[in-house]
PDB file of N, CA and C in Angstrom:
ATOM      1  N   UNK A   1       0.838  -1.183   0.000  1.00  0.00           N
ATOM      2  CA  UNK A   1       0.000   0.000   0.000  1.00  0.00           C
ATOM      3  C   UNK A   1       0.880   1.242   0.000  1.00  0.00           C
ATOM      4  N   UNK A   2       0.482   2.346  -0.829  1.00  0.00           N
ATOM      5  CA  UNK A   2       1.337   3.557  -0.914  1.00  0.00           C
ATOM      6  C   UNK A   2       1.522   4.321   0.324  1.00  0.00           C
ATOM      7  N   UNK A   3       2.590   4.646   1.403  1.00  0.00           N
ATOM      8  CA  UNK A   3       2.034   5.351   2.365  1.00  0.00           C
ATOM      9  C   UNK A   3       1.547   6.584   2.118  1.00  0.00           C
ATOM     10  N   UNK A   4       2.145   7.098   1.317  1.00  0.00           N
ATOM     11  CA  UNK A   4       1.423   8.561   1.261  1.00  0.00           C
ATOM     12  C   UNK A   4      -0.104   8.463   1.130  1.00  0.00           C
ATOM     13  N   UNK A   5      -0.840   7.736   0.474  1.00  0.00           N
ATOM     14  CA  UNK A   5      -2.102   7.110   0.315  1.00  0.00           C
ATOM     15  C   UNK A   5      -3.002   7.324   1.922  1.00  0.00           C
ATOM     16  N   UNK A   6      -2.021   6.101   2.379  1.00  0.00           N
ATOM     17  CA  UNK A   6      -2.596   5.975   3.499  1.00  0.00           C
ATOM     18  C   UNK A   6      -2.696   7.143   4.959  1.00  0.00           C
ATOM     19  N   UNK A   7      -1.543   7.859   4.533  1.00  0.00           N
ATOM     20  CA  UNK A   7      -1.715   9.201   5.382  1.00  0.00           C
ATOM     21  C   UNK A   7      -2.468  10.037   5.154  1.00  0.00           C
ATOM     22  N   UNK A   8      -2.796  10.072   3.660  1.00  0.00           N
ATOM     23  CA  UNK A   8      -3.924  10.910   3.142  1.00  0.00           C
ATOM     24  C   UNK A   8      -5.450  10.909   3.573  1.00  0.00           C
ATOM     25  N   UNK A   9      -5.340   9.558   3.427  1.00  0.00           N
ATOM     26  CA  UNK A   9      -7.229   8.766   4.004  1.00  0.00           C
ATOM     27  C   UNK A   9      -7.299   8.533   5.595  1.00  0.00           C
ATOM     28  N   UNK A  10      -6.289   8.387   5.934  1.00  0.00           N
ATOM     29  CA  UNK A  10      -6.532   8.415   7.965  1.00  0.00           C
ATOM     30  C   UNK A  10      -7.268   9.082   8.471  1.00  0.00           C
ATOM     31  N   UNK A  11      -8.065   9.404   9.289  1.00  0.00           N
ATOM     32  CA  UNK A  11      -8.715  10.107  10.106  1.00  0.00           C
ATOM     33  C   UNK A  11     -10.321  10.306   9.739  1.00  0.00           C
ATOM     34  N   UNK A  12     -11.196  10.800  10.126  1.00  0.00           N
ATOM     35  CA  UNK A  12     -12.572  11.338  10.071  1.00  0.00           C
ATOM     36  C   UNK A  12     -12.982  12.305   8.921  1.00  0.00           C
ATOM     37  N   UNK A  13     -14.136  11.438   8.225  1.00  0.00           N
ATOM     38  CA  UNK A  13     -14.231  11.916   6.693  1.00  0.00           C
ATOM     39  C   UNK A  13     -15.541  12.231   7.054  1.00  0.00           C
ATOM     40  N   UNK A  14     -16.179  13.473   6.406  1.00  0.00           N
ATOM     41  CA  UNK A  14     -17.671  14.083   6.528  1.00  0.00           C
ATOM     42  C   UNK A  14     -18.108  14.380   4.990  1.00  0.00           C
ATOM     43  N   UNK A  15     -19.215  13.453   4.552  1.00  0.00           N
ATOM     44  CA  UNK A  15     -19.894  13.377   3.205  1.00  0.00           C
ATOM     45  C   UNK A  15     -20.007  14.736   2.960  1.00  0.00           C
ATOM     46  N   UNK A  16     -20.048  15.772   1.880  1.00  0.00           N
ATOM     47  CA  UNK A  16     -20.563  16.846   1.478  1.00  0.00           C
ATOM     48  C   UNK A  16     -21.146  17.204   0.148  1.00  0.00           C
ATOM     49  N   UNK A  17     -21.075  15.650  -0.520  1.00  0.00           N
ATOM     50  CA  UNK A  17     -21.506  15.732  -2.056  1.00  0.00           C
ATOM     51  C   UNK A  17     -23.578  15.488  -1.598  1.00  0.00           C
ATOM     52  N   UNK A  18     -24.423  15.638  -2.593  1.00  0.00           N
ATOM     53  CA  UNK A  18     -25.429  15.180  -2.439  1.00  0.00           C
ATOM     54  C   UNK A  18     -26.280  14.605  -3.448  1.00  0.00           C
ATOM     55  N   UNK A  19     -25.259  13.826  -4.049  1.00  0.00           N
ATOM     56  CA  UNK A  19     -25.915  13.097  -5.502  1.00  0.00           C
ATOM     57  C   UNK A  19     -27.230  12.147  -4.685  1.00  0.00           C
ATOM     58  N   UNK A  20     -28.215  12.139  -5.651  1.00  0.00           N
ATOM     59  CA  UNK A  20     -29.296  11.184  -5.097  1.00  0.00           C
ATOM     60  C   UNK A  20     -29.173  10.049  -5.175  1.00  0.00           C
ATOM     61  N   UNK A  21     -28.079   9.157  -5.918  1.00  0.00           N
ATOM     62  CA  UNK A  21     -27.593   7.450  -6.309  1.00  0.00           C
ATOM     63  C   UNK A  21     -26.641   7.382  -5.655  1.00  0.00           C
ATOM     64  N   UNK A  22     -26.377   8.446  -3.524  1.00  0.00           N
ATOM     65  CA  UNK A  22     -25.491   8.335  -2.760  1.00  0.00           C
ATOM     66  C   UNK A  22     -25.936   8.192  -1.397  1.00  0.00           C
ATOM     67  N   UNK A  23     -27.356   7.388  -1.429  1.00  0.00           N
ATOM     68  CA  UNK A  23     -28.057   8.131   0.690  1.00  0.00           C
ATOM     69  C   UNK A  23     -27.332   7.212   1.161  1.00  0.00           C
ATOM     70  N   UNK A  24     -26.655   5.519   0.655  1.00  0.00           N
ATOM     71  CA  UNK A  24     -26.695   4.442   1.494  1.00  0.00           C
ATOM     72  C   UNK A  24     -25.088   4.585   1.706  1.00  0.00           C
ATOM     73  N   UNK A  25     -24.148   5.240   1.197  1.00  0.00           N
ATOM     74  CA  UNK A  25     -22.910   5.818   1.539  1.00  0.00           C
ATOM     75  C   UNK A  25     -22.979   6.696   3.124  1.00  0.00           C
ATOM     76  N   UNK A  26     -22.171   6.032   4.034  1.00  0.00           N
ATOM     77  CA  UNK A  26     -21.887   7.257   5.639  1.00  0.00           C
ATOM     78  C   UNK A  26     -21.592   8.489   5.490  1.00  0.00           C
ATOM     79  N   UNK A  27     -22.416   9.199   6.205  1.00  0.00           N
ATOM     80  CA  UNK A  27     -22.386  10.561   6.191  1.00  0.00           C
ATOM     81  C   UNK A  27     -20.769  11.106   7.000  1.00  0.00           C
ATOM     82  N   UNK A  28     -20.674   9.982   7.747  1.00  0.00           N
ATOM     83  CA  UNK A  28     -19.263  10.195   8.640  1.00  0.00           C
ATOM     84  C   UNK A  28     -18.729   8.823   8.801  1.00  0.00           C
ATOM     85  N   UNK A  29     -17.334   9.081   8.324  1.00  0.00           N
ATOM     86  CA  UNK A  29     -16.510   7.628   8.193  1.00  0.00           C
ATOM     87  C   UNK A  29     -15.168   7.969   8.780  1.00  0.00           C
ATOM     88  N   UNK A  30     -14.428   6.859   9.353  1.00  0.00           N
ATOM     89  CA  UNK A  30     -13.107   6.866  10.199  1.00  0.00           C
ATOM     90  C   UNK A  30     -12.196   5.690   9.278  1.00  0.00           C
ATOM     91  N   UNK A  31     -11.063   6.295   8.639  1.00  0.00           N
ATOM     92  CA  UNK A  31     -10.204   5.448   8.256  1.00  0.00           C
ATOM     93  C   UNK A  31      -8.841   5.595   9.476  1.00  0.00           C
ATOM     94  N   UNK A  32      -8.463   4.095   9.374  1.00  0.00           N
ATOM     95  CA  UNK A  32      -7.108   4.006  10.109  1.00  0.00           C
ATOM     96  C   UNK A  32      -5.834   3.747   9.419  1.00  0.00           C
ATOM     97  N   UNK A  33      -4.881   3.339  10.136  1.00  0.00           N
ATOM     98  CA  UNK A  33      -3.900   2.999   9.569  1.00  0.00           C
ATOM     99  C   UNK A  33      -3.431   1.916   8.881  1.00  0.00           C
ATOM    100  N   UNK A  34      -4.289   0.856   9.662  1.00  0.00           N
ATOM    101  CA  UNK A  34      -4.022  -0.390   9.445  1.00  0.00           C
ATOM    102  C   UNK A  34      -4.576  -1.153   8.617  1.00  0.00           C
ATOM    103  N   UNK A  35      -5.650  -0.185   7.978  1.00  0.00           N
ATOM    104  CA  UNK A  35      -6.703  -0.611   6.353  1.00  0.00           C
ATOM    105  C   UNK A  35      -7.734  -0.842   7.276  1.00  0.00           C
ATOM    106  N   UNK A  36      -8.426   0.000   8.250  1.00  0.00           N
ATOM    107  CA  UNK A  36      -9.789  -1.151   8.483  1.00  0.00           C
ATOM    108  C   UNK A  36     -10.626   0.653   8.351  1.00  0.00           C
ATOM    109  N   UNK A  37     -11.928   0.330   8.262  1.00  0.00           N
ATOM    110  CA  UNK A  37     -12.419   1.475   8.207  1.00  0.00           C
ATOM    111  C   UNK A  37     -13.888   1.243   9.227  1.00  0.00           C
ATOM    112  N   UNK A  38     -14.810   2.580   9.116  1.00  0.00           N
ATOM    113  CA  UNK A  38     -15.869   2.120  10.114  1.00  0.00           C
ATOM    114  C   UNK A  38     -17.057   3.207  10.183  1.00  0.00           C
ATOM    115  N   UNK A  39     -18.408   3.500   9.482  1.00  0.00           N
ATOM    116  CA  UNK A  39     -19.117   4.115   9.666  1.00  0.00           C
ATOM    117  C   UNK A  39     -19.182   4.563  10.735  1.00  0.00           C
ATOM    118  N   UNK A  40     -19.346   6.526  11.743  1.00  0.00           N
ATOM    119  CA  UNK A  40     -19.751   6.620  12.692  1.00  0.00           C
ATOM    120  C   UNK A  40     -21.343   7.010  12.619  1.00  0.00           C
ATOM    121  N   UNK A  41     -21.484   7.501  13.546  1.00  0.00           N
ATOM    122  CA  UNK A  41     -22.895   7.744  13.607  1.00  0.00           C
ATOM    123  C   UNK A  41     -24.000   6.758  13.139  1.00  0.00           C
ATOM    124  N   UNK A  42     -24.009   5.990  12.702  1.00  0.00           N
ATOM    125  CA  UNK A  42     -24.784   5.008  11.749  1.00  0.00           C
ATOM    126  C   UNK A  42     -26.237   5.235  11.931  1.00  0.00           C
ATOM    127  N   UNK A  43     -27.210   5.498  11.569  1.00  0.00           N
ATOM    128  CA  UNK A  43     -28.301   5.405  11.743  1.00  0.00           C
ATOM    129  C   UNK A  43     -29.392   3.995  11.635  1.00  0.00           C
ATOM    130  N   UNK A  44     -30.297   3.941  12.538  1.00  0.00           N
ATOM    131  CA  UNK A  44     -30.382   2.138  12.504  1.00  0.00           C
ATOM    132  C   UNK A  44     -31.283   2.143  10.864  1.00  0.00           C
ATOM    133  N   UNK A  45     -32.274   3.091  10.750  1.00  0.00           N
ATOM    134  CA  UNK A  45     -32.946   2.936   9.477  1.00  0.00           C
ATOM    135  C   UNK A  45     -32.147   2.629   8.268  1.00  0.00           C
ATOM    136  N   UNK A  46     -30.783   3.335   8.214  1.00  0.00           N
ATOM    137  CA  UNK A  46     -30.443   3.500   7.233  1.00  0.00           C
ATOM    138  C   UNK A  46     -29.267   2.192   7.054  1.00  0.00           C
ATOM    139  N   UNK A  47     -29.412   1.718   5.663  1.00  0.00           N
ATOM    140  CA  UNK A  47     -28.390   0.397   5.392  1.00  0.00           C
ATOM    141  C   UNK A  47     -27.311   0.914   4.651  1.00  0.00           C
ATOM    142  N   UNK A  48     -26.413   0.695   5.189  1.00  0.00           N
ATOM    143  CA  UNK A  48     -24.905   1.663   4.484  1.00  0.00           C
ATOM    144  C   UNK A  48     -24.328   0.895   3.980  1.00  0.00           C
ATOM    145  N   UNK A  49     -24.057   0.938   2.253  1.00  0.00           N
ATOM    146  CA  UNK A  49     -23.233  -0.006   1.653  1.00  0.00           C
ATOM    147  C   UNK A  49     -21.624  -0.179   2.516  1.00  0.00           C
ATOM    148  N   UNK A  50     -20.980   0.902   2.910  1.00  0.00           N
ATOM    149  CA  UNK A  50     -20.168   0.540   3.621  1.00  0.00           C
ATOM    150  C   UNK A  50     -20.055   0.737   5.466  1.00  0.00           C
ATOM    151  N   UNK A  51     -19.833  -0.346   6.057  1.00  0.00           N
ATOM    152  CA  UNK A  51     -20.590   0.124   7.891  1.00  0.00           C
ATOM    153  C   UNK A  51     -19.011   0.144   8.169  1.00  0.00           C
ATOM    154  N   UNK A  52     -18.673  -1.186   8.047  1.00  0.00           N
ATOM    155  CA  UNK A  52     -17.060  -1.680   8.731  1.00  0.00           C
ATOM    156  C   UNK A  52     -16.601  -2.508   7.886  1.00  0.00           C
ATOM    157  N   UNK A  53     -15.118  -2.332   8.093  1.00  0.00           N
ATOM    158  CA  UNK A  53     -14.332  -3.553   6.786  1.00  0.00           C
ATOM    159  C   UNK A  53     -13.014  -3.005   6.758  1.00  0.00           C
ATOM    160  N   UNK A  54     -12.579  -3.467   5.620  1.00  0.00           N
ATOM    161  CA  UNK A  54     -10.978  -2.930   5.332  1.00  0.00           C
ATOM    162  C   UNK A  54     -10.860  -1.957   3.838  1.00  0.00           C
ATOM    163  N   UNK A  55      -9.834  -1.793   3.720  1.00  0.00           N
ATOM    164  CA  UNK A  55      -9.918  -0.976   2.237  1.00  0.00           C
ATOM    165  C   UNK A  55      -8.325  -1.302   2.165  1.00  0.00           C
ATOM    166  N   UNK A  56      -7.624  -1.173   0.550  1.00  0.00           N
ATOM    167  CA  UNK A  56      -6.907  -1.265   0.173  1.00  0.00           C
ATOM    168  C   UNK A  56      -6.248  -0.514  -0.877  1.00  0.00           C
ATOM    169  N   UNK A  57      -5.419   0.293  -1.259  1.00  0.00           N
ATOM    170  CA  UNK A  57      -4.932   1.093  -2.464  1.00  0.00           C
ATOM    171  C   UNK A  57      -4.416   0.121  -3.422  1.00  0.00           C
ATOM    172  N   UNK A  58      -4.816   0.528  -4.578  1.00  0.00           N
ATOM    173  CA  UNK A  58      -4.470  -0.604  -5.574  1.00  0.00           C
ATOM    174  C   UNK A  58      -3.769   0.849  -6.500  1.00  0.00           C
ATOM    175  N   UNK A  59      -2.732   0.731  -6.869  1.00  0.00           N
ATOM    176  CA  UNK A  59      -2.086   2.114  -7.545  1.00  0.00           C
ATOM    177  C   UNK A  59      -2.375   3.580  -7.159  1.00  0.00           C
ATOM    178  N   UNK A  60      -2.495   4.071  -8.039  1.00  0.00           N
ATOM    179  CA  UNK A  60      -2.452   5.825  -7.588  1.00  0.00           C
ATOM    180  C   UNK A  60      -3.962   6.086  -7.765  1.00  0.00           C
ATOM    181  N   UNK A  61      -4.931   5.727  -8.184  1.00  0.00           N
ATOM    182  CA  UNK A  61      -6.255   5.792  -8.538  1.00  0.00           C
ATOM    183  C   UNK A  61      -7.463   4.860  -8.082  1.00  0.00           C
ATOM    184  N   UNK A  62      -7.025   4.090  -7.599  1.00  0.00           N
ATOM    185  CA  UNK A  62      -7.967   2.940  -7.425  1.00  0.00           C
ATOM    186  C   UNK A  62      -7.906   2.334  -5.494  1.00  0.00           C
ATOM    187  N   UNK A  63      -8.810   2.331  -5.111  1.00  0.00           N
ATOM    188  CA  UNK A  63      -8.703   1.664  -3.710  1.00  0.00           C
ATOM    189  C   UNK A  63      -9.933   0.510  -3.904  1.00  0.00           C
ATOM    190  N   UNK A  64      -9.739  -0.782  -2.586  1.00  0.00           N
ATOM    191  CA  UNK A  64     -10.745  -2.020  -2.494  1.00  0.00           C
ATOM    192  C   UNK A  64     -11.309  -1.833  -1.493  1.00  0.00           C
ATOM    193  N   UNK A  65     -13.156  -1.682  -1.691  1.00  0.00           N
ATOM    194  CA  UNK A  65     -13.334  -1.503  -0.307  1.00  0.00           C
ATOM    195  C   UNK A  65     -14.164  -2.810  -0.166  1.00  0.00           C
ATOM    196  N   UNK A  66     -14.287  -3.168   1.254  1.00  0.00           N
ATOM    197  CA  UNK A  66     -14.778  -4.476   1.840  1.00  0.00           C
ATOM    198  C   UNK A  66     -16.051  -3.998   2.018  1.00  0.00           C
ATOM    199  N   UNK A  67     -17.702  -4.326   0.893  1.00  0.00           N
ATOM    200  CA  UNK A  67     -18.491  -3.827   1.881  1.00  0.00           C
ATOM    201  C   UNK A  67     -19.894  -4.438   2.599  1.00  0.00           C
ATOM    202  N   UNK A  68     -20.683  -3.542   3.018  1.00  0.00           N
ATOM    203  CA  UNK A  68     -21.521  -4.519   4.082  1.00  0.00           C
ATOM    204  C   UNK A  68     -22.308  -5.975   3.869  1.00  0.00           C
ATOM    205  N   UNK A  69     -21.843  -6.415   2.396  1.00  0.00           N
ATOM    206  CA  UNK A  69     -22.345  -7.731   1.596  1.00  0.00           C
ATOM    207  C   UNK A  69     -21.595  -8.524   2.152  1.00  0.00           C
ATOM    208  N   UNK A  70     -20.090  -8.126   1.856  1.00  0.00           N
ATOM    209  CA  UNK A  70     -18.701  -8.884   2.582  1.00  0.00           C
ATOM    210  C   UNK A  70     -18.090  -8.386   0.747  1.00  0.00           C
ATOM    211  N   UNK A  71     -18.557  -8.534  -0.017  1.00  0.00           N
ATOM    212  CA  UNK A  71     -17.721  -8.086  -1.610  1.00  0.00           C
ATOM    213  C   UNK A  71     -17.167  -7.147  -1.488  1.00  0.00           C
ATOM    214  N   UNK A  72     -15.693  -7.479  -1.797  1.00  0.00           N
ATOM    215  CA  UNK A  72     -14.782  -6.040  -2.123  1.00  0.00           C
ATOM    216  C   UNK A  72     -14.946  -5.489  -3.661  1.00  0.00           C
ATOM    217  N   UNK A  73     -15.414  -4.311  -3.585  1.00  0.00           N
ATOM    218  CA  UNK A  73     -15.670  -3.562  -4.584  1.00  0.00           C
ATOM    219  C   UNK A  73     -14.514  -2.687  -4.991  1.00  0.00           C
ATOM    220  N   UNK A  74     -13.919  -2.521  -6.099  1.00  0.00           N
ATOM    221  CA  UNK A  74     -12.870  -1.649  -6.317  1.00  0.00           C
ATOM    222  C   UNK A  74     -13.747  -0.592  -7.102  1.00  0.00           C
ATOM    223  N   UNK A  75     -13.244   1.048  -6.402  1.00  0.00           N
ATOM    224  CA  UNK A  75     -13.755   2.368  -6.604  1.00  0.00           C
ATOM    225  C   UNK A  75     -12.758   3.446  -7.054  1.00  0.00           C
ATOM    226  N   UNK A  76     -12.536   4.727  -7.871  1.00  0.00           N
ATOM    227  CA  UNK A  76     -11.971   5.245  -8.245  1.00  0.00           C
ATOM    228  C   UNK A  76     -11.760   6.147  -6.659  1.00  0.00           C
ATOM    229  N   UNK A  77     -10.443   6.734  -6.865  1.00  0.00           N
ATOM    230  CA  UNK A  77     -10.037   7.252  -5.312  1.00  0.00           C
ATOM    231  C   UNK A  77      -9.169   8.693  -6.017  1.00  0.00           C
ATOM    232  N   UNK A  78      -9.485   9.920  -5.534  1.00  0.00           N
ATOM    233  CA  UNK A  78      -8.394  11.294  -5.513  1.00  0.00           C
ATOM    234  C   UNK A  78      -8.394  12.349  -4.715  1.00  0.00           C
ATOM    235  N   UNK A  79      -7.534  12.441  -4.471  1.00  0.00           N
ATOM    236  CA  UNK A  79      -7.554  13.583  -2.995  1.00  0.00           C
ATOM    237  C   UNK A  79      -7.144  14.823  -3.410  1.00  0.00           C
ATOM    238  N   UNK A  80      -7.767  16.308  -3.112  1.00  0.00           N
ATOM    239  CA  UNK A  80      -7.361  17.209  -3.601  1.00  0.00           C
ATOM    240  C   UNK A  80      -5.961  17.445  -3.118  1.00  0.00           C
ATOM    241  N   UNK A  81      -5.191  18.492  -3.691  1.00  0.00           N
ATOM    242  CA  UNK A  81      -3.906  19.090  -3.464  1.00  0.00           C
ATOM    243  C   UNK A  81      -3.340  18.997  -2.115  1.00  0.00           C
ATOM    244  N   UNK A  82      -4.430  19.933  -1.054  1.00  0.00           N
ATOM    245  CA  UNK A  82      -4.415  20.126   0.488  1.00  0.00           C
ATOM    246  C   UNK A  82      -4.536  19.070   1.049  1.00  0.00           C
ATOM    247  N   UNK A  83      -4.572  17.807   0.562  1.00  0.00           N
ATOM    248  CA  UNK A  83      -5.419  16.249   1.351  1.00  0.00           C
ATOM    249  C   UNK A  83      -6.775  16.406   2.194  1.00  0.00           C
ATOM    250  N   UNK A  84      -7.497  17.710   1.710  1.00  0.00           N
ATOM    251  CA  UNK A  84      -8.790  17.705   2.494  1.00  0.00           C
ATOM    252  C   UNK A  84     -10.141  17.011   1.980  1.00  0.00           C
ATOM    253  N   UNK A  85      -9.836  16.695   0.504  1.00  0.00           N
ATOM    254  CA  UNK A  85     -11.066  16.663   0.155  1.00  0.00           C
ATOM    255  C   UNK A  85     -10.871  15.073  -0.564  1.00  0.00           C
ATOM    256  N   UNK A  86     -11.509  14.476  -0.491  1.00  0.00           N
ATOM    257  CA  UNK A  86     -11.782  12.895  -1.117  1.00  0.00           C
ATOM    258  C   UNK A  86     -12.575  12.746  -1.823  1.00  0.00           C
ATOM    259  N   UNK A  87     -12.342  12.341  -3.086  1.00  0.00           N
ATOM    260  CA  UNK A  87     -13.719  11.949  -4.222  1.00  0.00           C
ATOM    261  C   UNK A  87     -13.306  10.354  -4.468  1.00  0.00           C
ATOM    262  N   UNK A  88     -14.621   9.871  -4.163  1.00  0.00           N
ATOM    263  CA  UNK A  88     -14.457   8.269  -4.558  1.00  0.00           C
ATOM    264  C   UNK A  88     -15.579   8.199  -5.616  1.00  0.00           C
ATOM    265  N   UNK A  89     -15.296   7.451  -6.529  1.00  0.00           N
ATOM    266  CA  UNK A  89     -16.416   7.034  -7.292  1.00  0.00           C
ATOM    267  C   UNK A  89     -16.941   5.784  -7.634  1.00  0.00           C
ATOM    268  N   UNK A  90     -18.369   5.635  -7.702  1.00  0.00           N
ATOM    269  CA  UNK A  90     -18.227   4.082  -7.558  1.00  0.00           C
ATOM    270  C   UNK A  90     -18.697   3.834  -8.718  1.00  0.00           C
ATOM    271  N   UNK A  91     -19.404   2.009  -8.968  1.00  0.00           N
ATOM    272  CA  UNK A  91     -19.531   1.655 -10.269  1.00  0.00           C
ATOM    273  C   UNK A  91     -20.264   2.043 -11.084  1.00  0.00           C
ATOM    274  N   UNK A  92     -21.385   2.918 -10.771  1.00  0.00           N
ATOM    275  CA  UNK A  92     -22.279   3.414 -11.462  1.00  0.00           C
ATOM    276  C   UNK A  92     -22.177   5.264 -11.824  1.00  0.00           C
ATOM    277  N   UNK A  93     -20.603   5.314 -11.347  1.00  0.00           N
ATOM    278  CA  UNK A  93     -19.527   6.701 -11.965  1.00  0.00           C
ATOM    279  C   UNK A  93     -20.426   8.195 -10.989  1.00  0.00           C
ATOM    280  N   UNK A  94     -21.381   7.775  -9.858  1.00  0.00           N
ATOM    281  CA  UNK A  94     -21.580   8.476  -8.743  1.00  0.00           C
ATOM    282  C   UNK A  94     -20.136   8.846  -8.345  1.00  0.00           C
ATOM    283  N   UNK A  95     -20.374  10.037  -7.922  1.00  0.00           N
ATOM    284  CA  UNK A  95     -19.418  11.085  -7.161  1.00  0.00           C
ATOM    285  C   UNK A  95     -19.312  10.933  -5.922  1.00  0.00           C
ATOM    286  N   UNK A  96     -18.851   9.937  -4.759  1.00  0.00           N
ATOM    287  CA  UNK A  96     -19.055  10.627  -3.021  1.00  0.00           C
ATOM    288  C   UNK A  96     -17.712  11.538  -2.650  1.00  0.00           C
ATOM    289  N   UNK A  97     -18.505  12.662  -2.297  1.00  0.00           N
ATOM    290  CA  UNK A  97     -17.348  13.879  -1.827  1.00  0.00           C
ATOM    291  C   UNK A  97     -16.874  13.469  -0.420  1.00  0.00           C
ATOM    292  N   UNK A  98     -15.897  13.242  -0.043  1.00  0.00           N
ATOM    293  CA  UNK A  98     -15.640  13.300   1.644  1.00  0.00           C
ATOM    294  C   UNK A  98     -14.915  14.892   2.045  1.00  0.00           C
ATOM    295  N   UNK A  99     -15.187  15.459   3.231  1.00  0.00           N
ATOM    296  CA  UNK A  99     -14.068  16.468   3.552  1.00  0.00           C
ATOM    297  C   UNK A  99     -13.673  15.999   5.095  1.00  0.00           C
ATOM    298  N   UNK A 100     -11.933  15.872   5.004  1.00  0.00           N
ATOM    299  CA  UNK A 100     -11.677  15.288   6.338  1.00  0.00           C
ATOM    300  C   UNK A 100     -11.973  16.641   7.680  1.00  0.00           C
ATOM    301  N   UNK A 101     -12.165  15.581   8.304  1.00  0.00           N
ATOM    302  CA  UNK A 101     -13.190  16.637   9.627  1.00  0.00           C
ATOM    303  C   UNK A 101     -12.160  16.774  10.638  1.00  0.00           C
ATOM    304  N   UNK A 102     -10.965  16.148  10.773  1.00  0.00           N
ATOM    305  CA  UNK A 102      -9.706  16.071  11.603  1.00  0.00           C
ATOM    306  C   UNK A 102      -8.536  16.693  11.018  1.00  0.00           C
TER     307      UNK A 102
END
């Protein structure tokens, strides 16, 4: 795994995109160091494609995430300049914005 990658994605991520093919994505997510990740706040109504699992960098563009099926899904991954802002995209080329909150 790239470290720079992984220093980039560490800490507390807060959704700010609001595409409508994005409610079941966490509004607030915690990546660590060690690849595991973890919805906070979770709401019980709501079913979050990703709750808890691991993730993985696969080159400069691409990360694997583990999700609440147990299928690792590989998603497009880029972090702005400042490392504040996270755009993942998934298979259906939806936008989720993260901005780290830490």
């Amino acid at each position: 795994m790239s470290t720079t990658h992984i220093k980039s994605i560490v800490g507390v991520w807060t959704k700010t995109s609001n595409e409508i093919s994005e409610p079941n994505y966490p509004e607030k997510i915690s990546f660590t160091e060690n690849g595991l990740f973890q919805a906070i706040d979770k709401p019980e109504s709501i079913f979050y494609i990703w709750d808890v699992g691991t993730y993985e960098f696969k080159g400069k563009s691409k990360i694997l995430i583990s999700c609440a099926n147990d299928k690792i899904v590989a998603y497009g991954i880029k972090f702005s300049k400042n490392k504040q802002v996270m755009t993942i995209k998934d298979e259906h080329q939806c936008n989720i914005q993260y901005h780290k909150s830490n």
